[in-house]
PDB file of N, CA and C in Angstrom:
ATOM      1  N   UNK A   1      37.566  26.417  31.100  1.00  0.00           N
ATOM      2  CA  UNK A   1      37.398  27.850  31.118  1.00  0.00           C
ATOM      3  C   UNK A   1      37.005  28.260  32.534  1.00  0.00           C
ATOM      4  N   UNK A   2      37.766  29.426  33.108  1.00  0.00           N
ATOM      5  CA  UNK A   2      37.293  29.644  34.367  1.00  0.00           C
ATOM      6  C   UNK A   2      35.846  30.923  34.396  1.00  0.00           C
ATOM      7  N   UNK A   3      35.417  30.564  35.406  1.00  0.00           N
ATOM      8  CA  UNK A   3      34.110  31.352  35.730  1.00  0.00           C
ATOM      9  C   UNK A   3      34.144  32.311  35.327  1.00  0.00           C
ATOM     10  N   UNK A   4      33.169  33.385  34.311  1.00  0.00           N
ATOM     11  CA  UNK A   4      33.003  34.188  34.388  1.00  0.00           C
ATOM     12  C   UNK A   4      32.642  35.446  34.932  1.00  0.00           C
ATOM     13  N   UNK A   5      31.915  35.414  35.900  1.00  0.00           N
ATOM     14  CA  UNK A   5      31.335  36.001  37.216  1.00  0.00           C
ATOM     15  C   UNK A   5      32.823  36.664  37.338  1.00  0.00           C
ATOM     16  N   UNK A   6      32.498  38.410  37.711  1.00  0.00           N
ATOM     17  CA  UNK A   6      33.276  39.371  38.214  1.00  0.00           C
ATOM     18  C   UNK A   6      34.249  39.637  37.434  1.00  0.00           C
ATOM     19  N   UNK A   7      34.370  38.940  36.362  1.00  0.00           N
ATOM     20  CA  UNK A   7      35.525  39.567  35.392  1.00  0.00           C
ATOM     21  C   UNK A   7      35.450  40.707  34.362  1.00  0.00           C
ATOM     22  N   UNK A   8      35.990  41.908  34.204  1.00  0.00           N
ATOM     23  CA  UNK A   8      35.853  42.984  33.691  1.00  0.00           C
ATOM     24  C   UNK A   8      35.304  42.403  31.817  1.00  0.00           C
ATOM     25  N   UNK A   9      34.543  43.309  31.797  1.00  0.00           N
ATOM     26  CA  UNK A   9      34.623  42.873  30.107  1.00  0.00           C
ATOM     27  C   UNK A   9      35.276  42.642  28.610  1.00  0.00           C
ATOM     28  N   UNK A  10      36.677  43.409  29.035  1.00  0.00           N
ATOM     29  CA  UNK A  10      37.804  42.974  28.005  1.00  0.00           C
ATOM     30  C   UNK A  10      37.889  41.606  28.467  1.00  0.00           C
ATOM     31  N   UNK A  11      37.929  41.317  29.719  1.00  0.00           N
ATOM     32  CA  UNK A  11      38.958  40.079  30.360  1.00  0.00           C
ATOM     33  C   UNK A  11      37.487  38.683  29.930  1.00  0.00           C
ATOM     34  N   UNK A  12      36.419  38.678  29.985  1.00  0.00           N
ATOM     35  CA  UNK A  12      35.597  37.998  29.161  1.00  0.00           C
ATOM     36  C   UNK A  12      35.701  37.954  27.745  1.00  0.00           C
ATOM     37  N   UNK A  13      35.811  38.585  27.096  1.00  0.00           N
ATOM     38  CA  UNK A  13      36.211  38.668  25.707  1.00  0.00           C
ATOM     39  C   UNK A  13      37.223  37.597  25.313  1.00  0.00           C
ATOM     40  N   UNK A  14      38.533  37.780  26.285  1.00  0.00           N
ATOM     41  CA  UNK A  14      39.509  37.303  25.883  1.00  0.00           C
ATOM     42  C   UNK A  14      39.738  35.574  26.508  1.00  0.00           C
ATOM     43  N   UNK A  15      38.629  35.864  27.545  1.00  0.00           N
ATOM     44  CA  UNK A  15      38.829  34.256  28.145  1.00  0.00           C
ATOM     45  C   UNK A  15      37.916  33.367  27.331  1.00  0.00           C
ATOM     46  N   UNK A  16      36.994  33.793  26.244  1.00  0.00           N
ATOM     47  CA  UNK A  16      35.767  32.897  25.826  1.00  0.00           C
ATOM     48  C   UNK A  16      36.808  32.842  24.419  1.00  0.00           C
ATOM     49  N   UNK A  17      37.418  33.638  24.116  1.00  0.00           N
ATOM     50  CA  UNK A  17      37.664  33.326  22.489  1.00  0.00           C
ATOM     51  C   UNK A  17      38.523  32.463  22.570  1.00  0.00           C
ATOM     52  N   UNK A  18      38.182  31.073  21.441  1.00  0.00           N
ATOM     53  CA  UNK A  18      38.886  30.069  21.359  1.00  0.00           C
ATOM     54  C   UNK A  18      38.262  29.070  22.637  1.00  0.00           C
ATOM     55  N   UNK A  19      37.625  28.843  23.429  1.00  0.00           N
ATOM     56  CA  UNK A  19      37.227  28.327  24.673  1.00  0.00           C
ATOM     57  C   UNK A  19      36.110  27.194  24.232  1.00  0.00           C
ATOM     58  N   UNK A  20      35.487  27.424  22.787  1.00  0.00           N
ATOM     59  CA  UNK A  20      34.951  26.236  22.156  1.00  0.00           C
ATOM     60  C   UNK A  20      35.043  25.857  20.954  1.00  0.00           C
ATOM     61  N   UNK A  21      34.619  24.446  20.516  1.00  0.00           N
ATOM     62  CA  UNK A  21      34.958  23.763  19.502  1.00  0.00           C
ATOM     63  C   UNK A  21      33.652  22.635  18.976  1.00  0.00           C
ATOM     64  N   UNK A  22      33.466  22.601  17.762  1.00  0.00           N
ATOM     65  CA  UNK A  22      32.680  21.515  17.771  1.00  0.00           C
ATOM     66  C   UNK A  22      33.115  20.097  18.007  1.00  0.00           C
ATOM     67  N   UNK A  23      32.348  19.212  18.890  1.00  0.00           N
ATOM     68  CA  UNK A  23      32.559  17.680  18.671  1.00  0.00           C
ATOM     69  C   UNK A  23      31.954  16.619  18.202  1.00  0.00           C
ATOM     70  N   UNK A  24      31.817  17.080  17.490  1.00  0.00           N
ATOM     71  CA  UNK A  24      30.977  16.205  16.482  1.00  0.00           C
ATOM     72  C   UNK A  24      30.845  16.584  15.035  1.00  0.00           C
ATOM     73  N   UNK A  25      29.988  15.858  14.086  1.00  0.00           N
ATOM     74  CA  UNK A  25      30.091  16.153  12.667  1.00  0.00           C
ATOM     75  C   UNK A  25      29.111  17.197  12.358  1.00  0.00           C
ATOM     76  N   UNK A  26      30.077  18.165  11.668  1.00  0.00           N
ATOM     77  CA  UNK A  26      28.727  19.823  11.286  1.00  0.00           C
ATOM     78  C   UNK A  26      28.283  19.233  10.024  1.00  0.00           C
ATOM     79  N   UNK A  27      27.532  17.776   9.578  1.00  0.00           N
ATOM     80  CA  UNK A  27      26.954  17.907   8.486  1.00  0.00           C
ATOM     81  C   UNK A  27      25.781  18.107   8.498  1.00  0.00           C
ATOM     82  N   UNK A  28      24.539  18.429   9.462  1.00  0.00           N
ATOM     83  CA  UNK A  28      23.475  18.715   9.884  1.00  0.00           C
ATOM     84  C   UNK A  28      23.738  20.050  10.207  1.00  0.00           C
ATOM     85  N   UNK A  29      24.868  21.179  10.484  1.00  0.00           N
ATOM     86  CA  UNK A  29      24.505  22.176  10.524  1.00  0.00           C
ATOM     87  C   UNK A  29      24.821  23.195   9.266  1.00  0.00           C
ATOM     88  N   UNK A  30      25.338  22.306   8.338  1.00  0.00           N
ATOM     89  CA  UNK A  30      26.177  23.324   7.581  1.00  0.00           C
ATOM     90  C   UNK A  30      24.863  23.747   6.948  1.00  0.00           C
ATOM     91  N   UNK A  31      24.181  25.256   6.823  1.00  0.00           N
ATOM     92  CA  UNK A  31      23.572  25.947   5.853  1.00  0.00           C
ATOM     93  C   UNK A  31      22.252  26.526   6.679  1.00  0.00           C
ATOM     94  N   UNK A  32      22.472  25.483   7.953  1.00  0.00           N
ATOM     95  CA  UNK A  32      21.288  25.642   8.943  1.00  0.00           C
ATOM     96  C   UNK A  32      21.052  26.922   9.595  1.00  0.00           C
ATOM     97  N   UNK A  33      19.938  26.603   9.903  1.00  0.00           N
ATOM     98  CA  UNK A  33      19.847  28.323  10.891  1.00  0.00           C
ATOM     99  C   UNK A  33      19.465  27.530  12.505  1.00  0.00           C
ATOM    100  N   UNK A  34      20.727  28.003  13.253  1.00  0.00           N
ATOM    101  CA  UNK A  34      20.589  27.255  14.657  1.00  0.00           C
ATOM    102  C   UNK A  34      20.288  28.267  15.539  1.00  0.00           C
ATOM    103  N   UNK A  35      20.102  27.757  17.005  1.00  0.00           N
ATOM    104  CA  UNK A  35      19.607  29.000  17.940  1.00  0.00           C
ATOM    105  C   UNK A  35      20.788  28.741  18.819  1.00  0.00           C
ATOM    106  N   UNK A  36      20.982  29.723  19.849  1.00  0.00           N
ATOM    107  CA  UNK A  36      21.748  29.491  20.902  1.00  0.00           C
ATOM    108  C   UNK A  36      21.017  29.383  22.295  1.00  0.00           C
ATOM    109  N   UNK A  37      21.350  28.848  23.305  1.00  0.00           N
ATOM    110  CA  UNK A  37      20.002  29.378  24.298  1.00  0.00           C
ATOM    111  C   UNK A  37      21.374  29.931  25.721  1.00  0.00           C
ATOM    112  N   UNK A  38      20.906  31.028  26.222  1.00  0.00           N
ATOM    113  CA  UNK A  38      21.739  31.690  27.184  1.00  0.00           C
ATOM    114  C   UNK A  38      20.829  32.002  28.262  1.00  0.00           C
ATOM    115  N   UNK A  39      21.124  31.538  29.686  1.00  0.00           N
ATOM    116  CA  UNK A  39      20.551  32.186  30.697  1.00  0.00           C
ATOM    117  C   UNK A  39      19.919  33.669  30.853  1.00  0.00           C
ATOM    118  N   UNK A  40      21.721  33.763  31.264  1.00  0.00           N
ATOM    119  CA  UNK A  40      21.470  35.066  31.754  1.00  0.00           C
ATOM    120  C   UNK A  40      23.122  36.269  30.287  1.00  0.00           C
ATOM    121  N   UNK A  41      22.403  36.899  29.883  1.00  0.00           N
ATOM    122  CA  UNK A  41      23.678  37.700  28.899  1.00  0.00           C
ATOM    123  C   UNK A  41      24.077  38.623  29.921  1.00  0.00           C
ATOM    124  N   UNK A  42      25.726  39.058  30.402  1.00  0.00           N
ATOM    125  CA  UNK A  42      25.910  39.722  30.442  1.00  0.00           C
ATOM    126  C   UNK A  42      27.160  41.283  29.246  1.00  0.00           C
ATOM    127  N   UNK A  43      28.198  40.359  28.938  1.00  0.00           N
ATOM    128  CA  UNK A  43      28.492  41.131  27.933  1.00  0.00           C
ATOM    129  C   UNK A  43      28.103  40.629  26.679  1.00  0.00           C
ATOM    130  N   UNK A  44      28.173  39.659  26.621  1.00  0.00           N
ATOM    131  CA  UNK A  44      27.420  38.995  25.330  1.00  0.00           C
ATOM    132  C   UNK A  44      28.717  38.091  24.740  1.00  0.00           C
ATOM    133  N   UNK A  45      29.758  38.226  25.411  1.00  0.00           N
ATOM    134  CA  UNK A  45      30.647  37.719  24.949  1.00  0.00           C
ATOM    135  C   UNK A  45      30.978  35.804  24.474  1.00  0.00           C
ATOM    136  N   UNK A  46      30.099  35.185  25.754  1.00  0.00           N
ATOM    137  CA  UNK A  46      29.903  33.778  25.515  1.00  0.00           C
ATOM    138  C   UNK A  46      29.240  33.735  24.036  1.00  0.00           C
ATOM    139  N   UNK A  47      27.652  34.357  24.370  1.00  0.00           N
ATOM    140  CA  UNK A  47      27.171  34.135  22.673  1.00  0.00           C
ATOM    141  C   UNK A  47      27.747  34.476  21.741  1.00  0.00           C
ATOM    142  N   UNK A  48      28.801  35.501  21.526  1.00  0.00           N
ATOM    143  CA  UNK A  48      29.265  35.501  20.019  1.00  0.00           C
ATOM    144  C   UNK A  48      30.208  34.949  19.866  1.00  0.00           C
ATOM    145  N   UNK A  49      31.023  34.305  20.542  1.00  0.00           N
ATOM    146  CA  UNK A  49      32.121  33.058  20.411  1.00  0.00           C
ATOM    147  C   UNK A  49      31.637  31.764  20.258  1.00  0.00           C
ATOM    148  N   UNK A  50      30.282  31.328  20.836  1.00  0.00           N
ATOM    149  CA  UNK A  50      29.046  30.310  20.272  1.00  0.00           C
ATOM    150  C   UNK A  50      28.963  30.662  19.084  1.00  0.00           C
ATOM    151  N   UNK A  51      28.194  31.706  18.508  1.00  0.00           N
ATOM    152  CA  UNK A  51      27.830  31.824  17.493  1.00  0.00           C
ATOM    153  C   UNK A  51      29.127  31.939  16.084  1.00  0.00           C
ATOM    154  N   UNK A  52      30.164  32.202  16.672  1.00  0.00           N
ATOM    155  CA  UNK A  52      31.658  32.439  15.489  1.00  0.00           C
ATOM    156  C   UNK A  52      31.969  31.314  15.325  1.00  0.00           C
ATOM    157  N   UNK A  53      31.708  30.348  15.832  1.00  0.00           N
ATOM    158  CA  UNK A  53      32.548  28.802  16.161  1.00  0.00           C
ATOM    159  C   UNK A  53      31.245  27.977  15.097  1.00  0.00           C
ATOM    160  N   UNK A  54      30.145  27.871  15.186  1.00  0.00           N
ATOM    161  CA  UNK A  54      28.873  27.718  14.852  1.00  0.00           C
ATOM    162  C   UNK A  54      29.183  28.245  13.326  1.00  0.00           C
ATOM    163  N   UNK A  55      29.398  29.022  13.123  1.00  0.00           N
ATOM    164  CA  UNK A  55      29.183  29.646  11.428  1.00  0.00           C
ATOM    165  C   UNK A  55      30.675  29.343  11.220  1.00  0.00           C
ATOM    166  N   UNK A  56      32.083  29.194  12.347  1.00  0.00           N
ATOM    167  CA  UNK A  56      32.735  29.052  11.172  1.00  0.00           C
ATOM    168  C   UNK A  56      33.393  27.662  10.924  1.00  0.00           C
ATOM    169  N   UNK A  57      33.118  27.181  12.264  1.00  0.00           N
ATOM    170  CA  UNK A  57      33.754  25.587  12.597  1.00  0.00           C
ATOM    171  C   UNK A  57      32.348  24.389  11.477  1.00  0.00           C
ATOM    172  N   UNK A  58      31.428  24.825  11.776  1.00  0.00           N
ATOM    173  CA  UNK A  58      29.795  24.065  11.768  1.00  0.00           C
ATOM    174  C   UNK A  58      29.467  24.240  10.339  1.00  0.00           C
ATOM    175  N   UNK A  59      29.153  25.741  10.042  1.00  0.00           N
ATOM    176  CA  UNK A  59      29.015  26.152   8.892  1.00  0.00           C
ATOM    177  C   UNK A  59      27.087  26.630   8.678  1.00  0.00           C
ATOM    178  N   UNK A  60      26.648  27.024  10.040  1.00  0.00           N
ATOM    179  CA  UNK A  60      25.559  27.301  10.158  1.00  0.00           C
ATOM    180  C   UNK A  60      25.418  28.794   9.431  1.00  0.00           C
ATOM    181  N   UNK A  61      24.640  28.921   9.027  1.00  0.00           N
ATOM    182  CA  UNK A  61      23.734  30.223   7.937  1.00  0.00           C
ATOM    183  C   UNK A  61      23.891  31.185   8.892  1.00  0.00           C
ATOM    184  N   UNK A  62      22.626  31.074   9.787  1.00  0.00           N
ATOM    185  CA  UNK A  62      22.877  31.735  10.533  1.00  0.00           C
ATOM    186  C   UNK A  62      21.794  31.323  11.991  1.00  0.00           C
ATOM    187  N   UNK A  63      23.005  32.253  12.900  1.00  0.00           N
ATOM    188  CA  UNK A  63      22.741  31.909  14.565  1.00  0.00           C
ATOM    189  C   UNK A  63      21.996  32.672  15.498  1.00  0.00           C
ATOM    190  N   UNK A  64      20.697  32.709  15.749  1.00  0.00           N
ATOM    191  CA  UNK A  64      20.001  33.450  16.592  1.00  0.00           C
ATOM    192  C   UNK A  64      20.230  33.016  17.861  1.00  0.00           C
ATOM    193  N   UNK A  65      19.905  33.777  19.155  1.00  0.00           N
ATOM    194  CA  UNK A  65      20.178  33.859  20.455  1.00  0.00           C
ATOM    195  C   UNK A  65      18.825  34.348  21.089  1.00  0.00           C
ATOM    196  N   UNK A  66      18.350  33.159  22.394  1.00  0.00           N
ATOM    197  CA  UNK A  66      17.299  33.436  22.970  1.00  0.00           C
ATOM    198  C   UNK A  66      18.116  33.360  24.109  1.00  0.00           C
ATOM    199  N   UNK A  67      17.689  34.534  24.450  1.00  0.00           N
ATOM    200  CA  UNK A  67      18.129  34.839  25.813  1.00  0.00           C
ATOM    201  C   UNK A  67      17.103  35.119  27.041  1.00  0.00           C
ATOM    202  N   UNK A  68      17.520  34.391  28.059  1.00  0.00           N
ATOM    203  CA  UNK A  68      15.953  34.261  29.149  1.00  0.00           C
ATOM    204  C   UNK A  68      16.372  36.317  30.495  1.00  0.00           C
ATOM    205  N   UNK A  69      17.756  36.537  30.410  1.00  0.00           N
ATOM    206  CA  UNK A  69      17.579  37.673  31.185  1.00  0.00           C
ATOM    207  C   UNK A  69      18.876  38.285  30.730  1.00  0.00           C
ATOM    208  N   UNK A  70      18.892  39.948  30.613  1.00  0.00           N
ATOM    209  CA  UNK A  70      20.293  40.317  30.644  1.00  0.00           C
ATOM    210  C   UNK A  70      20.329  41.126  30.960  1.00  0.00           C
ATOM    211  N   UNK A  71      21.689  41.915  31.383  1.00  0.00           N
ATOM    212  CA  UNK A  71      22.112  42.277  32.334  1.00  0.00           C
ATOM    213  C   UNK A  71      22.079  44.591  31.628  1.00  0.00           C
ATOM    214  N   UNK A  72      21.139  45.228  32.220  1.00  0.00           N
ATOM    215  CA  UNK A  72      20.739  46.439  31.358  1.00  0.00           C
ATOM    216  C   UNK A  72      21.880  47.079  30.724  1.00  0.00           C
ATOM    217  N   UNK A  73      23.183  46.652  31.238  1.00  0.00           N
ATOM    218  CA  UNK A  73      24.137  47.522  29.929  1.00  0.00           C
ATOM    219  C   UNK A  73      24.753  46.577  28.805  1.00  0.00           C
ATOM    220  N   UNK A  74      23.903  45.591  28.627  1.00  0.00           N
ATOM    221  CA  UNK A  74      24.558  44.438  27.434  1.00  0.00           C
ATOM    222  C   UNK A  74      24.255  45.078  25.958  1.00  0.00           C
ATOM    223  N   UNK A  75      24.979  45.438  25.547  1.00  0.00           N
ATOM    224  CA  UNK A  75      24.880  45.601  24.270  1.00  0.00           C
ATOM    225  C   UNK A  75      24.274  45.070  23.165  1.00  0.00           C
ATOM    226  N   UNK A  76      24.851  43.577  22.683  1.00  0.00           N
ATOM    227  CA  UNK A  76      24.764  42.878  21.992  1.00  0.00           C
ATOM    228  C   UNK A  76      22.827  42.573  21.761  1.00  0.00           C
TER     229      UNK A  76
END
């Protein structure tokens, strides 16, 4: 996946979806409640392609996100 840095926010959207996969066995996550951990958020787009892949590849309950800084027009 190429860098995110400077790319408009449709164009993040579209470069993270599909960009991960689990490798390994989701039998420890299926039902779990996992966290994500993110630097810095700017559209939020990495975490909810973490978190879609996580609930739908994994089979986690559900996915919270600690985020250490983000960026003041992030939505998510």
């Amino acid at each position: 996946m190429a860098p995110l840095r400077g790319q408009a926010e449709p164009d993040r959207w579209r470069a993270v979806r599909g960009a991960f996969a689990l490798g390994f066995s989701t039998r420890m996550l299926r039902g779990a409640r996992v966290a994500v951990v993110d630097d810095v958020m700017t559209t939020g787009a990495t975490l909810s392609e973490c978190a879609r892949v996580l609930r739908e590849q994994g089979g986690a309950a559900q996915v919270d996100a600690i985020v250490l800084a983000r960026q003041p027009w992030s939505v998510i």
